[in-house]
C-alpha atoms as a PDB file:
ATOM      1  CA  UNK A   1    -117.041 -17.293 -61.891  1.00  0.00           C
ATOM      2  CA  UNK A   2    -114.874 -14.362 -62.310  1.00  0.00           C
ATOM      3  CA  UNK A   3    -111.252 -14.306 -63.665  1.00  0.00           C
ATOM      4  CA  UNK A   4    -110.066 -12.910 -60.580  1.00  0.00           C
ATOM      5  CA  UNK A   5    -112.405 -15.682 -58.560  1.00  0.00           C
ATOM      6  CA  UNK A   6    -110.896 -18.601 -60.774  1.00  0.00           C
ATOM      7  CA  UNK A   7    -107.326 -17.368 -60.852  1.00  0.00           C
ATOM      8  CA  UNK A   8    -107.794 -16.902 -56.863  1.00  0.00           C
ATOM      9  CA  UNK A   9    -108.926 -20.575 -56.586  1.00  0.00           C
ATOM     10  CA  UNK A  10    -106.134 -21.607 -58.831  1.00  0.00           C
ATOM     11  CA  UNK A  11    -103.858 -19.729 -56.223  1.00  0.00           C
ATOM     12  CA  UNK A  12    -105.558 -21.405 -53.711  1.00  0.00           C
ATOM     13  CA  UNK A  13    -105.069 -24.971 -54.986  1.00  0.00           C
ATOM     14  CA  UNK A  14    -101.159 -24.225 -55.903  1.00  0.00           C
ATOM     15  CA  UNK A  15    -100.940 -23.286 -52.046  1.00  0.00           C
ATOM     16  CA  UNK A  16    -102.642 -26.227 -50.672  1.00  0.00           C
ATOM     17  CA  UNK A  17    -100.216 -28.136 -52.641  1.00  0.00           C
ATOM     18  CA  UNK A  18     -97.459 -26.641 -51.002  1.00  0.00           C
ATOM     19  CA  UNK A  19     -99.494 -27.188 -47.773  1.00  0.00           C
ATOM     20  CA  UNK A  20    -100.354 -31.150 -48.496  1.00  0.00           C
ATOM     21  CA  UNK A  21     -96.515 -32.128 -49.926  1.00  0.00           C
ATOM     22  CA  UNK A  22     -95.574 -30.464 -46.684  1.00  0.00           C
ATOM     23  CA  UNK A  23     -97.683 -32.790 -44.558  1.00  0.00           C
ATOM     24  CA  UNK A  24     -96.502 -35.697 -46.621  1.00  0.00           C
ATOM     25  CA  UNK A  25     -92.971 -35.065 -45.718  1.00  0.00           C
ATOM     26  CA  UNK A  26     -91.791 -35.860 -48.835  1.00  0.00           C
ATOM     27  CA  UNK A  27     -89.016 -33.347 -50.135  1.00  0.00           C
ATOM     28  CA  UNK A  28     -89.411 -34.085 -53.700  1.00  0.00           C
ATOM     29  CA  UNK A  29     -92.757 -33.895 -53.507  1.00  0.00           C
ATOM     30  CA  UNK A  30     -92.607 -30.529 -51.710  1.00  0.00           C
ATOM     31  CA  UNK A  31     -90.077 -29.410 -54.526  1.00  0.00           C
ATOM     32  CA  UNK A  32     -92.350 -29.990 -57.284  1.00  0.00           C
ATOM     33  CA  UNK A  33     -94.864 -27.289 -56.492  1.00  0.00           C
ATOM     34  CA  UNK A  34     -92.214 -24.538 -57.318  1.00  0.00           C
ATOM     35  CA  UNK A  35     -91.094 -23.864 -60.463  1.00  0.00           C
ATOM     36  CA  UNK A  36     -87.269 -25.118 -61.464  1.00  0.00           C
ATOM     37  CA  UNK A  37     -85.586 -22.016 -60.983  1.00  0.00           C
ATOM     38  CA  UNK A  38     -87.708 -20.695 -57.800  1.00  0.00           C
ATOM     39  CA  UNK A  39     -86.134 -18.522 -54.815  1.00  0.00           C
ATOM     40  CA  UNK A  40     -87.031 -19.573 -51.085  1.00  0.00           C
ATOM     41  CA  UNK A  41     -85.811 -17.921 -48.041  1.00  0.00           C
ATOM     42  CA  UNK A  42     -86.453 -19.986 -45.083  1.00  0.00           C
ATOM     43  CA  UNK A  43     -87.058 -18.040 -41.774  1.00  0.00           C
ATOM     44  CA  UNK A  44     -83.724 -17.898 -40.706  1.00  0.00           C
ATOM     45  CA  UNK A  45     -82.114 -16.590 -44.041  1.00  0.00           C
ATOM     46  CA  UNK A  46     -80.910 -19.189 -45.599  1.00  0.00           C
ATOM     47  CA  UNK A  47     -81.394 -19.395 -49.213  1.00  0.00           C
ATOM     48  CA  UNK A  48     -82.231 -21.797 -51.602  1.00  0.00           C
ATOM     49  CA  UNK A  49     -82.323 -21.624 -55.290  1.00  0.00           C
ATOM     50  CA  UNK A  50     -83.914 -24.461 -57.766  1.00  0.00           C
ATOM     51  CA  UNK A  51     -85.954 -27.258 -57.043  1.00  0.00           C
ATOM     52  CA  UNK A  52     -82.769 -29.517 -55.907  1.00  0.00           C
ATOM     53  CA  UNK A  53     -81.776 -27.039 -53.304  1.00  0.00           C
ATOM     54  CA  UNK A  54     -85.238 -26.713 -51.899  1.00  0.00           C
ATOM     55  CA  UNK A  55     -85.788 -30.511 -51.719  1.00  0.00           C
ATOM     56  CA  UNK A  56     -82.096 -30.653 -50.391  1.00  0.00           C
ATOM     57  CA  UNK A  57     -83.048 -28.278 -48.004  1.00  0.00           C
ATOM     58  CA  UNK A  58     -85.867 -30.039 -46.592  1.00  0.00           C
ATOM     59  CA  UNK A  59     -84.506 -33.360 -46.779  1.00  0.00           C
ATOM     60  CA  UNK A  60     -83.813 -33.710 -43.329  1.00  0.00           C
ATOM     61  CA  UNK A  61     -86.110 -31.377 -41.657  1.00  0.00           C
ATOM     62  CA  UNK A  62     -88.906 -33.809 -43.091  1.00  0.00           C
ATOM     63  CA  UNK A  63     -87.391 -36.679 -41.565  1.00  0.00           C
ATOM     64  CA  UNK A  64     -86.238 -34.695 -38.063  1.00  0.00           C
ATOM     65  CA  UNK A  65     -87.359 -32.463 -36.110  1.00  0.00           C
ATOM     66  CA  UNK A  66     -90.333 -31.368 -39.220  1.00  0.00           C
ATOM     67  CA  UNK A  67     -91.432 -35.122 -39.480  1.00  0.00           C
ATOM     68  CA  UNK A  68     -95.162 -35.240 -39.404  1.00  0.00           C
ATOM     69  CA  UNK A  69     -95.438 -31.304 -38.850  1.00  0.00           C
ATOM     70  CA  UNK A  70     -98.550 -29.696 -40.475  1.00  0.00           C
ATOM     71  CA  UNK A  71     -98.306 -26.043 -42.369  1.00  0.00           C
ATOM     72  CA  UNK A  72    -101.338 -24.273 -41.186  1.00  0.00           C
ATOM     73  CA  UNK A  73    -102.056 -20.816 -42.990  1.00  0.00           C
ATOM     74  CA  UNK A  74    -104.293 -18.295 -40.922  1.00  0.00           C
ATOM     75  CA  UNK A  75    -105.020 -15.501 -43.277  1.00  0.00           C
ATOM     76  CA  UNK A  76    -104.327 -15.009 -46.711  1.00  0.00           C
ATOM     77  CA  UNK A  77    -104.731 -11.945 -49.297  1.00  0.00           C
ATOM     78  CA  UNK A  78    -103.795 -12.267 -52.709  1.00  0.00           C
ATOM     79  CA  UNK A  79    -103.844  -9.844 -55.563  1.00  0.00           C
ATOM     80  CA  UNK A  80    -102.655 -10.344 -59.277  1.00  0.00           C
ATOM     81  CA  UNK A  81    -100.217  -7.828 -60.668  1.00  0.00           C
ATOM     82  CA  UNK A  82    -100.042  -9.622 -64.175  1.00  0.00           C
ATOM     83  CA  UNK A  83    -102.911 -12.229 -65.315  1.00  0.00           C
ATOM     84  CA  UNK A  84    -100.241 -14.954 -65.117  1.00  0.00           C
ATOM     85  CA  UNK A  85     -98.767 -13.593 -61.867  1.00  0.00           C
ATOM     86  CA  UNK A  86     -99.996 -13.870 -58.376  1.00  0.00           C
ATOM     87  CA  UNK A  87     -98.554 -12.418 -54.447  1.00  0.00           C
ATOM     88  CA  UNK A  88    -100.149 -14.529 -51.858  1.00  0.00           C
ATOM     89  CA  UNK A  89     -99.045 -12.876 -48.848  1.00  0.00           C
ATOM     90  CA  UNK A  90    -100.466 -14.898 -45.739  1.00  0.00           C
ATOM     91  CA  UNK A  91    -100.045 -15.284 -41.925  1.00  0.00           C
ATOM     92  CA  UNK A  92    -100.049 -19.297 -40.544  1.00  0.00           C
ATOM     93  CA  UNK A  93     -96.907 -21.423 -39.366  1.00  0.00           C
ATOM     94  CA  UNK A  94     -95.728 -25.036 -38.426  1.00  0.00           C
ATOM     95  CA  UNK A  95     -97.894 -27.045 -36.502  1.00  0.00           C
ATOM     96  CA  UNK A  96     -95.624 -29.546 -34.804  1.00  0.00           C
ATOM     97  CA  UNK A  97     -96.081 -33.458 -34.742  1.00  0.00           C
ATOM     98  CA  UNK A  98     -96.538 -33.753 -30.607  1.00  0.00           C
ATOM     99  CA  UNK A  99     -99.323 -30.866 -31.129  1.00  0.00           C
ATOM    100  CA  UNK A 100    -101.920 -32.944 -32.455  1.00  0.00           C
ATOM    101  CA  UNK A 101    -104.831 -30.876 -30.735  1.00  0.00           C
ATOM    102  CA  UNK A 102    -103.611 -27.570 -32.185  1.00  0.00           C
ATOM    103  CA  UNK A 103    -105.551 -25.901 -35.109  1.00  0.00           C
ATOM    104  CA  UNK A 104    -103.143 -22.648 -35.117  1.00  0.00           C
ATOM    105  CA  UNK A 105     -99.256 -22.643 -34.653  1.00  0.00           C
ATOM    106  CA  UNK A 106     -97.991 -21.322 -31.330  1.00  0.00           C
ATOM    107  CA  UNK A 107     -96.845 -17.826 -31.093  1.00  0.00           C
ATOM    108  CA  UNK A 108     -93.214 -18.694 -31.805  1.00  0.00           C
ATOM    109  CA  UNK A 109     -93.735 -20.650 -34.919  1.00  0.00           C
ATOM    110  CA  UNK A 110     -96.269 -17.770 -36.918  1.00  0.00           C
ATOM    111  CA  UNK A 111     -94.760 -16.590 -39.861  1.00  0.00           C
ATOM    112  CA  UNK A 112     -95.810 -13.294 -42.310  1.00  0.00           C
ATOM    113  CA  UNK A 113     -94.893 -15.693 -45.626  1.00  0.00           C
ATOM    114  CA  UNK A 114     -94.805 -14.035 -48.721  1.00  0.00           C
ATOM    115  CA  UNK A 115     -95.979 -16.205 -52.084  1.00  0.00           C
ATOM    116  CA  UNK A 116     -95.306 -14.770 -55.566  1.00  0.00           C
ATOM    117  CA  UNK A 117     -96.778 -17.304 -57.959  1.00  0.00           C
ATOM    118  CA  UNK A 118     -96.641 -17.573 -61.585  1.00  0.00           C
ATOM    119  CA  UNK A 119     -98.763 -19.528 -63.882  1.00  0.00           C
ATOM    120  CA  UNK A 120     -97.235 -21.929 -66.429  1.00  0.00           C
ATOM    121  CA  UNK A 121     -99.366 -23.831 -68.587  1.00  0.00           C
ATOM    122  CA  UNK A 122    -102.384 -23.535 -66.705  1.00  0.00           C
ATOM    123  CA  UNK A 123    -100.718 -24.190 -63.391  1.00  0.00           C
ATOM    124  CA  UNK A 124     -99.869 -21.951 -60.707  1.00  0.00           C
ATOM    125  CA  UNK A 125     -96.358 -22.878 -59.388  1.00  0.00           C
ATOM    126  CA  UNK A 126     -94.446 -21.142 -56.652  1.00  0.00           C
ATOM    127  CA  UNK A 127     -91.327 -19.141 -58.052  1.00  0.00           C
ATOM    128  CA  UNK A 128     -90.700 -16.973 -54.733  1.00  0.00           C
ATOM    129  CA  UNK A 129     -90.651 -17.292 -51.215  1.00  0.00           C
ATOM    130  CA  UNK A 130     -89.866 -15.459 -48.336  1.00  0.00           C
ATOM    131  CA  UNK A 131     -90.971 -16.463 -44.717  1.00  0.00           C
ATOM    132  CA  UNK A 132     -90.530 -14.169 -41.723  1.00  0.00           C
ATOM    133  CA  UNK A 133     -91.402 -14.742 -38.335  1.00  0.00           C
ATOM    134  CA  UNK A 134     -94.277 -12.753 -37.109  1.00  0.00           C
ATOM    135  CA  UNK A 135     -93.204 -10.855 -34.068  1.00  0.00           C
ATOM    136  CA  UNK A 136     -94.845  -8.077 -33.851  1.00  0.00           C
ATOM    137  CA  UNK A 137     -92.977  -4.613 -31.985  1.00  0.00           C
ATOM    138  CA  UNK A 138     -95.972  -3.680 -30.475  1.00  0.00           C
ATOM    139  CA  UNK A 139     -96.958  -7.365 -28.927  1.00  0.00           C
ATOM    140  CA  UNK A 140     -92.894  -7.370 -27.499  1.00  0.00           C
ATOM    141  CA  UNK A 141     -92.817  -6.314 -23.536  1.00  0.00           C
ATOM    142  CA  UNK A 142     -89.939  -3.122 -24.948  1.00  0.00           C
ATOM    143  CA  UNK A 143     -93.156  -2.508 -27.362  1.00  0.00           C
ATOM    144  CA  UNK A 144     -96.074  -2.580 -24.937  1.00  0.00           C
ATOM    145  CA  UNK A 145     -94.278  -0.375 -22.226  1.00  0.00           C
ATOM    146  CA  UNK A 146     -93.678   2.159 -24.787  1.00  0.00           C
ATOM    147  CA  UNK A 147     -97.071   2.131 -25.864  1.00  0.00           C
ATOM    148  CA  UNK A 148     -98.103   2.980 -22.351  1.00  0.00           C
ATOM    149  CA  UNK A 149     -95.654   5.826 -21.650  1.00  0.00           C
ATOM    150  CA  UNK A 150     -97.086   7.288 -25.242  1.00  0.00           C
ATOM    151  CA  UNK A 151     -99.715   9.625 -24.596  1.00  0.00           C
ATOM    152  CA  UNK A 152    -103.074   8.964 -26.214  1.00  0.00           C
END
């Protein structure tokens, strides 16, 4: 195994920790899998900074309206611009509870997230995020009747 392949799967694993605490519902939990001082930009703007804020944040999402949601990631690339540094930048969204059936969030709830990761102590730990909702120009109806007056 490579040190790009290991440090990939160690990515990986740090992300499917975000994924699982997520599923769990359990703020705290979710908290724990960025570092103390990490800044996360929900999809709507709103900032949170620290692992306090971030489990504050989520507090009662996880027991509304995100209770027994499921974070489903699509696509991911990563690429490491230090050895103990990591951008995960990867397309996936919010599966909701009453969608049991679904393998892929609907159209309105895909997100472009952006990861940067660092590695502490042999961990990878989230220390930046930044989720934006994937809405494409081109797939808008202003977008695709553009497109057609464009000639080829």
């Amino acid at each position: 195994m490579t040190a790009s392949t290991h440090d990939t799967v160690g990515v990986d694993r740090a992300l499917a920790r975000v994924a699982a605490a997520w599923e769990e519902g359990n703020p705290e939990s979710y908290a724990q899998a960025f570092t103390a001082d990490a800044d996360y930009t929900a999809f709507d703007g709103t900032r949170m900074s620290g692992r306090r804020a971030i489990a504050d944040g989520h507090r009662a999402l996880f027991a509304g309206i995100m209770r027994n949601s499921r974070m489903v990631s699509e696509s991911r690339d990563v690429r490491f611009p230090a050895p103990d540094v990591a951008v995960a930048c990867e397309r996936g969204g919010i599966v909701m509870s009453w969608q049991k059936r679904r393998t892929v969030p609907t159209a309105r709830r895909r997100s472009s997230v952006t990861f940067v990761l660092v590695r502490r102590d042999g961990t990878w730990l989230v220390d930046a995020f930044h989720n934006t909702r994937y809405r494409p120009w081109s797939n808008t109806l202003l977008g695709r009747l553009t497109r057609r007056g464009t000639p080829a």
